[in-house]
C-alpha atoms as a PDB file:
ATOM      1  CA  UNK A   1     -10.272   1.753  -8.493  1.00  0.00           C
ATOM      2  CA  UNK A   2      -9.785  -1.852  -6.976  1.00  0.00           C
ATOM      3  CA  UNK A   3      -6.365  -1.083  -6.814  1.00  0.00           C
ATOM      4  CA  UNK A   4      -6.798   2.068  -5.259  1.00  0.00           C
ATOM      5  CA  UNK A   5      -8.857   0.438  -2.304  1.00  0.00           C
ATOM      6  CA  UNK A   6      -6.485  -2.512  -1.903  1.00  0.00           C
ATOM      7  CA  UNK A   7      -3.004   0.318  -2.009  1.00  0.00           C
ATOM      8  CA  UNK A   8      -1.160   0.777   1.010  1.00  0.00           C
ATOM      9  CA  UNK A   9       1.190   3.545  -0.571  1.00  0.00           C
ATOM     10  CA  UNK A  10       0.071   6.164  -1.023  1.00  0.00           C
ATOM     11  CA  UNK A  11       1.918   7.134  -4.455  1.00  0.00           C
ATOM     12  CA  UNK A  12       0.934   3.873  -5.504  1.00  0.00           C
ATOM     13  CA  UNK A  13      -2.375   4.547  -5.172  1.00  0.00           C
ATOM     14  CA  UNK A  14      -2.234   8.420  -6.401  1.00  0.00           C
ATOM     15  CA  UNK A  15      -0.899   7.036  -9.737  1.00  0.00           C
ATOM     16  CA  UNK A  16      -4.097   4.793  -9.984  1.00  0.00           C
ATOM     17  CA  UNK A  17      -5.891   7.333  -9.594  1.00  0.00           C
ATOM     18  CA  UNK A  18      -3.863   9.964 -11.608  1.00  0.00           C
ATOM     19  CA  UNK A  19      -4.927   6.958 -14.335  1.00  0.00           C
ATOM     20  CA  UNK A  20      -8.659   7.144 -13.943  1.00  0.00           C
ATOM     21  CA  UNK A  21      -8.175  10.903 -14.051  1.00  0.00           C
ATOM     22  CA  UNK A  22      -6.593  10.484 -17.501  1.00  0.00           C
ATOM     23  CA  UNK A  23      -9.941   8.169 -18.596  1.00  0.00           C
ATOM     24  CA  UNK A  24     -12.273  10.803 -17.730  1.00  0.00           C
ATOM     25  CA  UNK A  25     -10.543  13.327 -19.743  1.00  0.00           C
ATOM     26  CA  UNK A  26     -11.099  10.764 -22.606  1.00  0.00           C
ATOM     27  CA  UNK A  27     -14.984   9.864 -20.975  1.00  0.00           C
ATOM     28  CA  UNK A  28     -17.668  11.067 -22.945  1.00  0.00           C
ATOM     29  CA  UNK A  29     -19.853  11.150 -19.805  1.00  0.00           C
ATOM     30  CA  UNK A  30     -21.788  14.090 -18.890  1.00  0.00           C
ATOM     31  CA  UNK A  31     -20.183  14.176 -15.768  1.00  0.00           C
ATOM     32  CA  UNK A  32     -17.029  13.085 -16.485  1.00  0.00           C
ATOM     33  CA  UNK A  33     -15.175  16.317 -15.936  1.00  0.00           C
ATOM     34  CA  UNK A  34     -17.120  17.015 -12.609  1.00  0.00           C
ATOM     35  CA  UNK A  35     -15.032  13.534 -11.522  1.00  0.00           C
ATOM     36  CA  UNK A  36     -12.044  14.972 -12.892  1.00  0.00           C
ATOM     37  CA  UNK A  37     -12.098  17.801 -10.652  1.00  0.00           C
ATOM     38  CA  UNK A  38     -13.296  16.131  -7.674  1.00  0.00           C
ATOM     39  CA  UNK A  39     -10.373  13.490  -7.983  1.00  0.00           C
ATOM     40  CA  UNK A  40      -7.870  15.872  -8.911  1.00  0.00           C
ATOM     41  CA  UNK A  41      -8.967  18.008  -5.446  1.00  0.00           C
ATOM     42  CA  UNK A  42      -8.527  15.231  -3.521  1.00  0.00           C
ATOM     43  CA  UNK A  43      -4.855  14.332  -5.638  1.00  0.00           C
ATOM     44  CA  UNK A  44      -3.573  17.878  -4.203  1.00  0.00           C
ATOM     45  CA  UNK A  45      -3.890  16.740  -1.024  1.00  0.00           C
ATOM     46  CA  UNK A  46      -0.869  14.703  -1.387  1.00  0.00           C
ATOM     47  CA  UNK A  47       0.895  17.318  -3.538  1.00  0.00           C
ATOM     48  CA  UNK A  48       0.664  19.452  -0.083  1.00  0.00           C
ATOM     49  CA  UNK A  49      -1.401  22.257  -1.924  1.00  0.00           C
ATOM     50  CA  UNK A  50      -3.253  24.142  -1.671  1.00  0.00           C
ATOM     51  CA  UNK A  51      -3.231  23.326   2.307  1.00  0.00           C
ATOM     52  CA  UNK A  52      -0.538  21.054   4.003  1.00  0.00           C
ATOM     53  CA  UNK A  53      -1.237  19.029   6.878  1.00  0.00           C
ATOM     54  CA  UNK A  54       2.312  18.271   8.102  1.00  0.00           C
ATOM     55  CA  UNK A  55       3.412  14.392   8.966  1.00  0.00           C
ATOM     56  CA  UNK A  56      -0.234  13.497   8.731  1.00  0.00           C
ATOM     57  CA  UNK A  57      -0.671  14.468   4.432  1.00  0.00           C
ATOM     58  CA  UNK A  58       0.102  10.602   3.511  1.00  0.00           C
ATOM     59  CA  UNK A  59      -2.564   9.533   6.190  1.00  0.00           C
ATOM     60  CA  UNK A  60      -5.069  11.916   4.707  1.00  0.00           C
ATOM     61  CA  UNK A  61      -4.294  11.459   1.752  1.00  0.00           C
ATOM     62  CA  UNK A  62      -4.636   7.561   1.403  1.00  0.00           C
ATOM     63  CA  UNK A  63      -7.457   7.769   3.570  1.00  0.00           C
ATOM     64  CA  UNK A  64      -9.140  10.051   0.638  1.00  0.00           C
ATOM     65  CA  UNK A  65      -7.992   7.938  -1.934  1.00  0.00           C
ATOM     66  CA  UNK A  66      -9.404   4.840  -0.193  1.00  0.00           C
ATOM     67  CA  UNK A  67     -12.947   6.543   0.348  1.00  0.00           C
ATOM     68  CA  UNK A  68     -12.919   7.768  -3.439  1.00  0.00           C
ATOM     69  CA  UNK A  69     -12.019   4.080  -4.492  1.00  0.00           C
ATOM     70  CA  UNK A  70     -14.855   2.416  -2.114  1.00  0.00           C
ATOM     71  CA  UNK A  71     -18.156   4.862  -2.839  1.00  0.00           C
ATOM     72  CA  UNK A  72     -16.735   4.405  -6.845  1.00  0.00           C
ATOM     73  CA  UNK A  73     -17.084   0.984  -6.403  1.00  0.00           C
ATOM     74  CA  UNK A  74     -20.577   0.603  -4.228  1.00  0.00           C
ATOM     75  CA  UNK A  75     -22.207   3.036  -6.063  1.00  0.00           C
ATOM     76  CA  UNK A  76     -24.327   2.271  -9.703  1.00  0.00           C
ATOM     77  CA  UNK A  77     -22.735   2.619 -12.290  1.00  0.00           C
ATOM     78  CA  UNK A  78     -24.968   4.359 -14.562  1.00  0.00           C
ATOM     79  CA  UNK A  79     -25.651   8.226 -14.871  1.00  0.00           C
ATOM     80  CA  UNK A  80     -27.832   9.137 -12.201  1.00  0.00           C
ATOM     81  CA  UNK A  81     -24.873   6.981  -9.698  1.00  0.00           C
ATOM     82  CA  UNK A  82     -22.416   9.281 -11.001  1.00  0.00           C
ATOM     83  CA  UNK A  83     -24.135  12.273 -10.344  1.00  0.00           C
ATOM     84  CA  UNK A  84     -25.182  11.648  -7.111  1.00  0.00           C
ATOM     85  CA  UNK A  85     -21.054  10.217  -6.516  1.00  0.00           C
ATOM     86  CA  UNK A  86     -20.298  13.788  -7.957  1.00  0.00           C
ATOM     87  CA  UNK A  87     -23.252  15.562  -5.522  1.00  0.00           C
ATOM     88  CA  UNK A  88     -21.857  13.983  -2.880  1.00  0.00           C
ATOM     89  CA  UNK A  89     -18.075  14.863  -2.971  1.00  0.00           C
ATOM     90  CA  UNK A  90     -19.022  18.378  -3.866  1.00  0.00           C
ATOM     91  CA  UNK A  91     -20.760  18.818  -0.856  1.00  0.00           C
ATOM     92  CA  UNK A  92     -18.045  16.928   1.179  1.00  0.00           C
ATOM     93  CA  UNK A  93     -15.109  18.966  -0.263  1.00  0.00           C
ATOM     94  CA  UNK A  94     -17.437  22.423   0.572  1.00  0.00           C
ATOM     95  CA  UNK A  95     -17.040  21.444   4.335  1.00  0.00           C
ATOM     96  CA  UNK A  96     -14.258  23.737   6.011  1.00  0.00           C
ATOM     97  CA  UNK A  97     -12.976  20.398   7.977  1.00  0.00           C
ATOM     98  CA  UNK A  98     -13.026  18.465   4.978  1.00  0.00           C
ATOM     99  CA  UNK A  99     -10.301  16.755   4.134  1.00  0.00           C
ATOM    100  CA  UNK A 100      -9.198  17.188   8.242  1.00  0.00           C
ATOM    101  CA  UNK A 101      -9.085  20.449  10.193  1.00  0.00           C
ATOM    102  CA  UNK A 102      -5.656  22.349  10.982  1.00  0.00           C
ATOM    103  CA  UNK A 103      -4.147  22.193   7.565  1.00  0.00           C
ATOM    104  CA  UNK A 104      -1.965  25.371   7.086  1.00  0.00           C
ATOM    105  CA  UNK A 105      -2.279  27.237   3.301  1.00  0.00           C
ATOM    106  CA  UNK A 106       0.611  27.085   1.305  1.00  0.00           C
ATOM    107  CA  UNK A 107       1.032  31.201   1.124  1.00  0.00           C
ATOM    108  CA  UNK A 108       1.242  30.926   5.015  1.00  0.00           C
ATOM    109  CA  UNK A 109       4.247  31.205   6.657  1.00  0.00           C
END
């Protein structure tokens, strides 16, 4: 996740956190699939689906990769940390502007 927070490419950073995707499949943490999920999510942004936000998906997309990397990091590391983390994104990504408003769905024309 350091690397993540440090990244200035975005791919770069996607890949690191494509890897800590790949741990949590391996985690035998309760809420290891919730992160999973949550990561993944955030992963599609740059993959332009299911919503794409034009010349801005890098920006949003680093930017989400960034904030993933930092609350990882500054939060404890120890079960009830992770499920609040997990809480926490949940309710972020149930927002209709998260991860920014004006992205158009993939099936649109």
């Amino acid at each position: 996740m350091r690397g993540v927070l440090v990244s200035e490419d975005v791919r770069q950073a996607g890949d690191l956190l494509g890897e800590a995707m790949w741990h949590c499949m391996l985690s035998p943490l309760r809420y290891a699939s919730h992160l999973y999920g949550i990561w993944a999510e955030i992963d599609d942004i740059l993959d332009r689906w299911p919503l794409d936000y034009g010349p801005d998906t890098d920006v949003i997309a680093l930017r989400e990769f960034k904030r993933v990397a930092e609350e990882w990091l500054n939060m404890p590391q120890r079960e009830a940390g992770i499920r609040d983390y997990v809480h926490q994104w949940k309710v972020r990504m149930a927002q209709d502007s998260w991860p920014a408003p004006g992205g158009v769905h993939w099936r649109q024309p």
